[in-house]
N, C-alpha and C. Protein backbone atom coordinates (compact mmCIF):
# COMPACT_ATOMS: atom_id res chain seq x y z
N UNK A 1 -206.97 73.38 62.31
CA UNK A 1 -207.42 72.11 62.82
C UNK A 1 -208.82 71.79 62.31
N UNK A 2 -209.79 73.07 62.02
CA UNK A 2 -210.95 72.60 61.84
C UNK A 2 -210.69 72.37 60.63
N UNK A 3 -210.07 72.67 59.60
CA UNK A 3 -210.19 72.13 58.47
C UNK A 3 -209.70 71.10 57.67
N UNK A 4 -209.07 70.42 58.75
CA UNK A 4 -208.08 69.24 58.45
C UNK A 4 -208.91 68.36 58.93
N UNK A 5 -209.22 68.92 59.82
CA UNK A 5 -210.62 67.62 60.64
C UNK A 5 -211.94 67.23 59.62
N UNK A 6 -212.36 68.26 58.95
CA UNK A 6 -213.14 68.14 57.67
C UNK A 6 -212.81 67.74 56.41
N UNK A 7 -211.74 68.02 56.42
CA UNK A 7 -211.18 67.28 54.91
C UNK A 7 -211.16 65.77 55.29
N UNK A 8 -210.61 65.68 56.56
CA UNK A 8 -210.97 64.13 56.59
C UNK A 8 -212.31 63.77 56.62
N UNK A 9 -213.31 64.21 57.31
CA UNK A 9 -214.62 63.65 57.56
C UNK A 9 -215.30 63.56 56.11
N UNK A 10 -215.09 64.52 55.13
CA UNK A 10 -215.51 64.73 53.81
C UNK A 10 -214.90 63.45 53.12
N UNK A 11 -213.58 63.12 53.19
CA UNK A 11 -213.07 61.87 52.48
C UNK A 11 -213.81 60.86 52.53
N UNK A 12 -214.20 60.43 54.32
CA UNK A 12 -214.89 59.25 54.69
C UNK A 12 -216.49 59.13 53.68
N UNK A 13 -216.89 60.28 54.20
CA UNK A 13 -217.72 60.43 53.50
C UNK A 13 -218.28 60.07 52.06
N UNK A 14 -217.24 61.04 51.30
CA UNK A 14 -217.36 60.31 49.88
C UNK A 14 -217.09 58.95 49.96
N UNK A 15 -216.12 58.22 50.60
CA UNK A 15 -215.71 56.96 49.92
C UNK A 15 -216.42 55.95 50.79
N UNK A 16 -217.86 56.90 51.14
CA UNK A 16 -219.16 55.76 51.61
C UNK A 16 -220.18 56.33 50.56
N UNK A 17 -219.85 57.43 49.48
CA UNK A 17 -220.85 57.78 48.43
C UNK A 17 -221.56 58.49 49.19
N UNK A 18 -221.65 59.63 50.39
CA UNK A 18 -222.54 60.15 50.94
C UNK A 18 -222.44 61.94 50.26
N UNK A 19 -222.62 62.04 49.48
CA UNK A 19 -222.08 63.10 49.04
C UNK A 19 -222.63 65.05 49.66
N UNK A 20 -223.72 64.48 50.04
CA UNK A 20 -225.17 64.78 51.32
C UNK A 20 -224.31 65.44 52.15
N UNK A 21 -223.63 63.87 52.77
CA UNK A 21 -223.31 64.54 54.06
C UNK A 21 -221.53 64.88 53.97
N UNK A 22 -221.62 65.14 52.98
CA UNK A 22 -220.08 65.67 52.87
C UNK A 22 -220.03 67.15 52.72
N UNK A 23 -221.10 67.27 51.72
CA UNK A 23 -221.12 68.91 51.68
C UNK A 23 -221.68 69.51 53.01
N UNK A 24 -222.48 68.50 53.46
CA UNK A 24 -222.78 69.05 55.10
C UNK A 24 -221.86 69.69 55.87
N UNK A 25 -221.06 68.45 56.14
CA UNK A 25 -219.53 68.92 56.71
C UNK A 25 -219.04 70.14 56.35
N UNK A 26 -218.47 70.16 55.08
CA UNK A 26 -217.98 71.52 54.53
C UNK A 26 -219.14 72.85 55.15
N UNK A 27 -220.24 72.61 55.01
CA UNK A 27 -221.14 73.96 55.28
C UNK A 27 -220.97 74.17 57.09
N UNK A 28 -220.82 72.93 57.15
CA UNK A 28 -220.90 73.00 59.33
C UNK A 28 -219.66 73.40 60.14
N UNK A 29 -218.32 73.29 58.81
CA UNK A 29 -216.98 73.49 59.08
C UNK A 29 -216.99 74.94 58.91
N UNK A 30 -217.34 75.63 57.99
CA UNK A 30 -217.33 76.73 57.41
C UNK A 30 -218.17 77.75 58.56
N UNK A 31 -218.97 77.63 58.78
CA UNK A 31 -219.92 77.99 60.05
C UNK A 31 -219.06 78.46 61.47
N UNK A 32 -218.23 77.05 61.34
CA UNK A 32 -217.62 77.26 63.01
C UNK A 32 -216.50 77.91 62.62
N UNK A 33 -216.05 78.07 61.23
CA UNK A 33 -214.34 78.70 61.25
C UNK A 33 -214.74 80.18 61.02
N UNK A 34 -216.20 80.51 60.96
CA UNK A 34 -216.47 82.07 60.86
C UNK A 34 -216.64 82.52 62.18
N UNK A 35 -216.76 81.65 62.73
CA UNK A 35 -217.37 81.92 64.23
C UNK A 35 -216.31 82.12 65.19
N UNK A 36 -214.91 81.60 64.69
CA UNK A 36 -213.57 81.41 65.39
C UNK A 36 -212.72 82.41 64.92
N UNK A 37 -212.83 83.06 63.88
CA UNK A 37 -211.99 84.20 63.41
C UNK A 37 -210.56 83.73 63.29
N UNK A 38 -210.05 82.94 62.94
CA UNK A 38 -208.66 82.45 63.11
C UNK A 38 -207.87 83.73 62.77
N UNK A 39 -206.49 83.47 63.39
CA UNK A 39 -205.68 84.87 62.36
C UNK A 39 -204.54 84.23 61.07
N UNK A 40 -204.54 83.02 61.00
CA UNK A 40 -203.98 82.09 60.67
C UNK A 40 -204.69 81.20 59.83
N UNK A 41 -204.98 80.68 58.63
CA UNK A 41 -205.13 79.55 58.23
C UNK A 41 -203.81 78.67 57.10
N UNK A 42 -203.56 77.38 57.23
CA UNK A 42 -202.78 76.40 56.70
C UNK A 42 -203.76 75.49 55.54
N UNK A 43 -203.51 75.56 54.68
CA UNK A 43 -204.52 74.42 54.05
C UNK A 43 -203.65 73.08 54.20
N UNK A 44 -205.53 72.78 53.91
CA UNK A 44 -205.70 71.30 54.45
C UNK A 44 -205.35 70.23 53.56
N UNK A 45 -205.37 69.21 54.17
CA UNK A 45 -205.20 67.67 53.15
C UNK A 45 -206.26 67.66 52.30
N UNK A 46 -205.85 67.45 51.01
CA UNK A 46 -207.41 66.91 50.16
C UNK A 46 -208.36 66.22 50.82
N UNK A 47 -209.15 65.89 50.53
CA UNK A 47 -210.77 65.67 50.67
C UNK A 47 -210.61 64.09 49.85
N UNK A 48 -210.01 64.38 48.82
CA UNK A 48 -209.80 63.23 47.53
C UNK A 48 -210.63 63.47 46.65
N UNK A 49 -211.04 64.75 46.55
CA UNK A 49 -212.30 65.33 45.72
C UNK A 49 -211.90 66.73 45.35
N UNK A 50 -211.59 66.68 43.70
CA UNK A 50 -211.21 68.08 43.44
C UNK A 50 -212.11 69.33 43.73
N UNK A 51 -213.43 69.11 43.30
CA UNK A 51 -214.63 69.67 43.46
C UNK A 51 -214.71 70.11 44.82
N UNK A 52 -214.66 69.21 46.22
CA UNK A 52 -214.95 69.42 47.58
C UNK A 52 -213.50 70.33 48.16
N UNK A 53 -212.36 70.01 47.33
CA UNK A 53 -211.29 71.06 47.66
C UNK A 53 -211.45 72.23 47.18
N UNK A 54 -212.06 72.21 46.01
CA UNK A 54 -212.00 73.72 45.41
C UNK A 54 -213.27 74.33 46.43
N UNK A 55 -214.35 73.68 46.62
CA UNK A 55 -215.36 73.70 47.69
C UNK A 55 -214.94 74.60 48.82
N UNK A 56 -213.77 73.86 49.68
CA UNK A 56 -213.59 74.02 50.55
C UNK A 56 -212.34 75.64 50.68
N UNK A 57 -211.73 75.44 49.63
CA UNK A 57 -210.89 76.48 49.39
C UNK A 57 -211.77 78.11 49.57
N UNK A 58 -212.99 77.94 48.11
CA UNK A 58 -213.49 78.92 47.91
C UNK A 58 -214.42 79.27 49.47
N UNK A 59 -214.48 78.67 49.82
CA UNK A 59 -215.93 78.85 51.19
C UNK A 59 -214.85 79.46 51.96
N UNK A 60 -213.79 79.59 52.65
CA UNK A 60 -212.35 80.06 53.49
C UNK A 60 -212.34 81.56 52.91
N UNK A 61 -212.05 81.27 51.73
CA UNK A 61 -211.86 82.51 51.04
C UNK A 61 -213.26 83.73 51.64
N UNK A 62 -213.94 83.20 51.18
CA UNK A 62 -215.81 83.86 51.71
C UNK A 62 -215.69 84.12 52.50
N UNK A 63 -215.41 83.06 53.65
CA UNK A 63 -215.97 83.47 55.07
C UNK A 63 -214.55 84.15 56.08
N UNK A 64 -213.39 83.82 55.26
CA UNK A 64 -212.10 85.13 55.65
C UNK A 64 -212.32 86.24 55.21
N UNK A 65 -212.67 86.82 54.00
CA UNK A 65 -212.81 87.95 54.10
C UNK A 65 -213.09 89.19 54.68
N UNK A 66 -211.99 89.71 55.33
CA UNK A 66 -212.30 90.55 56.36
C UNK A 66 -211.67 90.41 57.19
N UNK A 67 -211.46 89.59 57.72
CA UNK A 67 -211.32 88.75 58.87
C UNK A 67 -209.71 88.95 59.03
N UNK A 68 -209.51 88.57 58.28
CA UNK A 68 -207.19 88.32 57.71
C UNK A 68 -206.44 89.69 56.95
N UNK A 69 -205.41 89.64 58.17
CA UNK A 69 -205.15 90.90 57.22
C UNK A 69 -204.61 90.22 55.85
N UNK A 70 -204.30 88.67 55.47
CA UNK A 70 -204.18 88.25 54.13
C UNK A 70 -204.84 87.27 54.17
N UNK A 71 -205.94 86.78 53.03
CA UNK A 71 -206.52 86.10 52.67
C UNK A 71 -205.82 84.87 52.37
N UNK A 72 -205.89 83.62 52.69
CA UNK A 72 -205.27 82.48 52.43
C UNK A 72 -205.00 82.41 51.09
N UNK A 73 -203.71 82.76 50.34
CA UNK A 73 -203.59 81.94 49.13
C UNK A 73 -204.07 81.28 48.56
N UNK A 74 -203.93 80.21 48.95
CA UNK A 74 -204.28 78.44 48.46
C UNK A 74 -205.45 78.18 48.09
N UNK A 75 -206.59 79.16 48.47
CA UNK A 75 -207.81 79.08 48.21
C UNK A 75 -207.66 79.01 46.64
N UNK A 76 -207.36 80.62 46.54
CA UNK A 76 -207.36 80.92 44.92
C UNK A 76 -206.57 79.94 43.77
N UNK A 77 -205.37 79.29 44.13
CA UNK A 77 -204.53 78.23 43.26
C UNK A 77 -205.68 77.08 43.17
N UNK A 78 -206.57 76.53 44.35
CA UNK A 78 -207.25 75.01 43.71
C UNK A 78 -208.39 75.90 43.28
N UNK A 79 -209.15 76.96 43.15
CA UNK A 79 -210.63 77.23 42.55
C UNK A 79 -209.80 77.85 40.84
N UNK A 80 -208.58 78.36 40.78
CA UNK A 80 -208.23 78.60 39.55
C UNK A 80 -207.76 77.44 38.89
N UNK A 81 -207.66 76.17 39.32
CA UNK A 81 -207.28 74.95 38.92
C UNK A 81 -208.48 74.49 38.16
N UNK A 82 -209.77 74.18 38.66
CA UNK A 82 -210.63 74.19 38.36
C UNK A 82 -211.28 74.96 37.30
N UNK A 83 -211.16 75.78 37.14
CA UNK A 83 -211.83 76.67 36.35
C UNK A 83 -211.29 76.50 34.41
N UNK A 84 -212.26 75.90 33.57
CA UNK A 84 -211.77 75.61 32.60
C UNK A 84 -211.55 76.61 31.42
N UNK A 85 -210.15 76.44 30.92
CA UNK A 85 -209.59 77.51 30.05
C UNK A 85 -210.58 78.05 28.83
């Protein structure tokens, strides 16, 4: 939930050009989903920003570690998307 809730707030965001307070989001989302230990994560809806998904992917990845006895997938498919051949 928290990260679906941020992918949206990050969308709004960009598509007011706040780019500030988008990565905000992502850092304030990331904060509370370390703090919650989920045992579970689902990825989220795009952002509409490849950059803020791969963003958001890789920061999950970070701040799960440890945490899951499996690390979310999905992280690794959009930050290896990104990454140029």
């Amino acid at each position: 939930m928290v990260l679906d809730q941020v992918a949206k707030d990050i969308s709004e965001e960009l598509s007011q050009g706040e780019r500030e307070f988008a990565l905000r989001s992502a850092m304030d989302a990331l904060k509370r989903l370390k703090s919650m230990s989920p045992q579970r994560l689902k990825k989220p809806e795009s952002t509409g920003s490849a950059k803020f998904d791969a963003l958001l992917a890789a920061g999950v990845r970070l701040v799960m570690e440890g945490n899951l006895p499996h690390v979310p997938r999905w992280g690794s498919e959009i930050t290896t998307a990104l990454v140029p051949r």
